[in-house]
Structures are given as structure tokens and as C-alpha cells.
C-alpha atoms as a PDB file:
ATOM      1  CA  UNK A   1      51.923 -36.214 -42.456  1.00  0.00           C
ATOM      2  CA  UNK A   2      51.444 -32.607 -41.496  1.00  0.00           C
ATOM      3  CA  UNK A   3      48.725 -30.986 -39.633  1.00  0.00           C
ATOM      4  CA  UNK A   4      47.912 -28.929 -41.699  1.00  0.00           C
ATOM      5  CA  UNK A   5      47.171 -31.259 -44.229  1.00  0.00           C
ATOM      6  CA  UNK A   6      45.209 -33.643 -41.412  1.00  0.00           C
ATOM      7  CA  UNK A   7      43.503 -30.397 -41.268  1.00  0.00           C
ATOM      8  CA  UNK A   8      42.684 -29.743 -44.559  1.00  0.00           C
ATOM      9  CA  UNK A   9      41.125 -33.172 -45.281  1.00  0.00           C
ATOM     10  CA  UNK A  10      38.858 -33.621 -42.065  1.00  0.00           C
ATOM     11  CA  UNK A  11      37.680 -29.892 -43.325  1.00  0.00           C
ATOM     12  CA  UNK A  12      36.942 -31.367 -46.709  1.00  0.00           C
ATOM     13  CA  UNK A  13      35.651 -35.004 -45.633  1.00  0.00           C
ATOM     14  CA  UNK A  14      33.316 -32.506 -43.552  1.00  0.00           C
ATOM     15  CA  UNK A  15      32.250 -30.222 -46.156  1.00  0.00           C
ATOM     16  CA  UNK A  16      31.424 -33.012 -48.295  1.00  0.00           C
ATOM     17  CA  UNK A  17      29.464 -35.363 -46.009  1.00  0.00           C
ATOM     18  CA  UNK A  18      27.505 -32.049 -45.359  1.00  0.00           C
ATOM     19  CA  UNK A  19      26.716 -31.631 -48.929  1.00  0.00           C
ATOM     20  CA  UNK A  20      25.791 -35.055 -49.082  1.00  0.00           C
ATOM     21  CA  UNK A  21      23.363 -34.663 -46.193  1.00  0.00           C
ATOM     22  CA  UNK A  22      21.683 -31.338 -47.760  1.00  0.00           C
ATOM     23  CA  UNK A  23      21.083 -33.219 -50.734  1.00  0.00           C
ATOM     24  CA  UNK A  24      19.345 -36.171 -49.381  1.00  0.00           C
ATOM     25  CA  UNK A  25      16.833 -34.175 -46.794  1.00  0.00           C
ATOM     26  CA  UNK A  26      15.407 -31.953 -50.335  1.00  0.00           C
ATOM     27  CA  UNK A  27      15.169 -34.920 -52.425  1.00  0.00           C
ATOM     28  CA  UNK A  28      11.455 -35.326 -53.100  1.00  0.00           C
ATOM     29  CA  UNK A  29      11.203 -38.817 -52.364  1.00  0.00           C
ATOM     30  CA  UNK A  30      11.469 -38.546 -48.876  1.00  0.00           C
ATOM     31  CA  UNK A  31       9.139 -35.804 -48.381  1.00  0.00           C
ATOM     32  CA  UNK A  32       6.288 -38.222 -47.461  1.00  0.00           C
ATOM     33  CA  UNK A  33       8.849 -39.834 -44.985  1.00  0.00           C
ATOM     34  CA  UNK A  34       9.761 -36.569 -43.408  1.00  0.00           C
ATOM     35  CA  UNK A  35       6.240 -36.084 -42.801  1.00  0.00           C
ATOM     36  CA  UNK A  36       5.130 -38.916 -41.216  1.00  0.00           C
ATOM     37  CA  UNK A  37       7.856 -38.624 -38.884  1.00  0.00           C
ATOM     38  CA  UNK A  38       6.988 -34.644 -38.064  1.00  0.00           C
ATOM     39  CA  UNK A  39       3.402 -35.941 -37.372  1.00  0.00           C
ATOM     40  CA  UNK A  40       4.883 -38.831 -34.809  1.00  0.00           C
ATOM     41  CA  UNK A  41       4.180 -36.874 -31.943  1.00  0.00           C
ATOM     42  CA  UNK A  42       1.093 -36.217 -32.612  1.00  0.00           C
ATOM     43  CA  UNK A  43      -0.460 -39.504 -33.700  1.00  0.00           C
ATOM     44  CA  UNK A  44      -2.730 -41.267 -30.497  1.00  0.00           C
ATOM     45  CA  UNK A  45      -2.673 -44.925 -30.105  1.00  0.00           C
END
């Protein structure tokens, strides 16, 4: 196997799971969950 090609798949394994990632923090579904845990630090038990 050639470094280069180790190389070019990490970049692309990377690339992807950061696509992957984008995708699921603007889905709308987890909006309300992304809220509640911005308002975490605020809440007073």
C-alpha cells in the first residue's frame, strides 16, 4: 500500500464523515434538541 493512497483515503473517510456531520446538525428534527441543550446553562435547579 502506498502513502499516498493511505493518504488519499483518510482525506476522503474525513471529508465524508464531515459531510455526514453537517447534515445531521441542520436537520430540523433536532432543532428542539439543540436548543434545550444551548439553554443548559442557564436553567436553575
Amino acid at each position: 500500500m502506498d502513502v499516498n493512497l493511505l493518504r488519499v483515503l483518510v482525506t476522503t473517510v474525513s471529508f465524508i464523515l464531515f459531510v455526514g456531520i453537517v447534515v445531521w446538525a441542520w436537520r430540523k428534527r433536532n432543532t428542539t434538541e439543540f436548543k434545550e441543550a444551548a439553554n443548559l446553562p442557564f436553567n436553575e435547579d
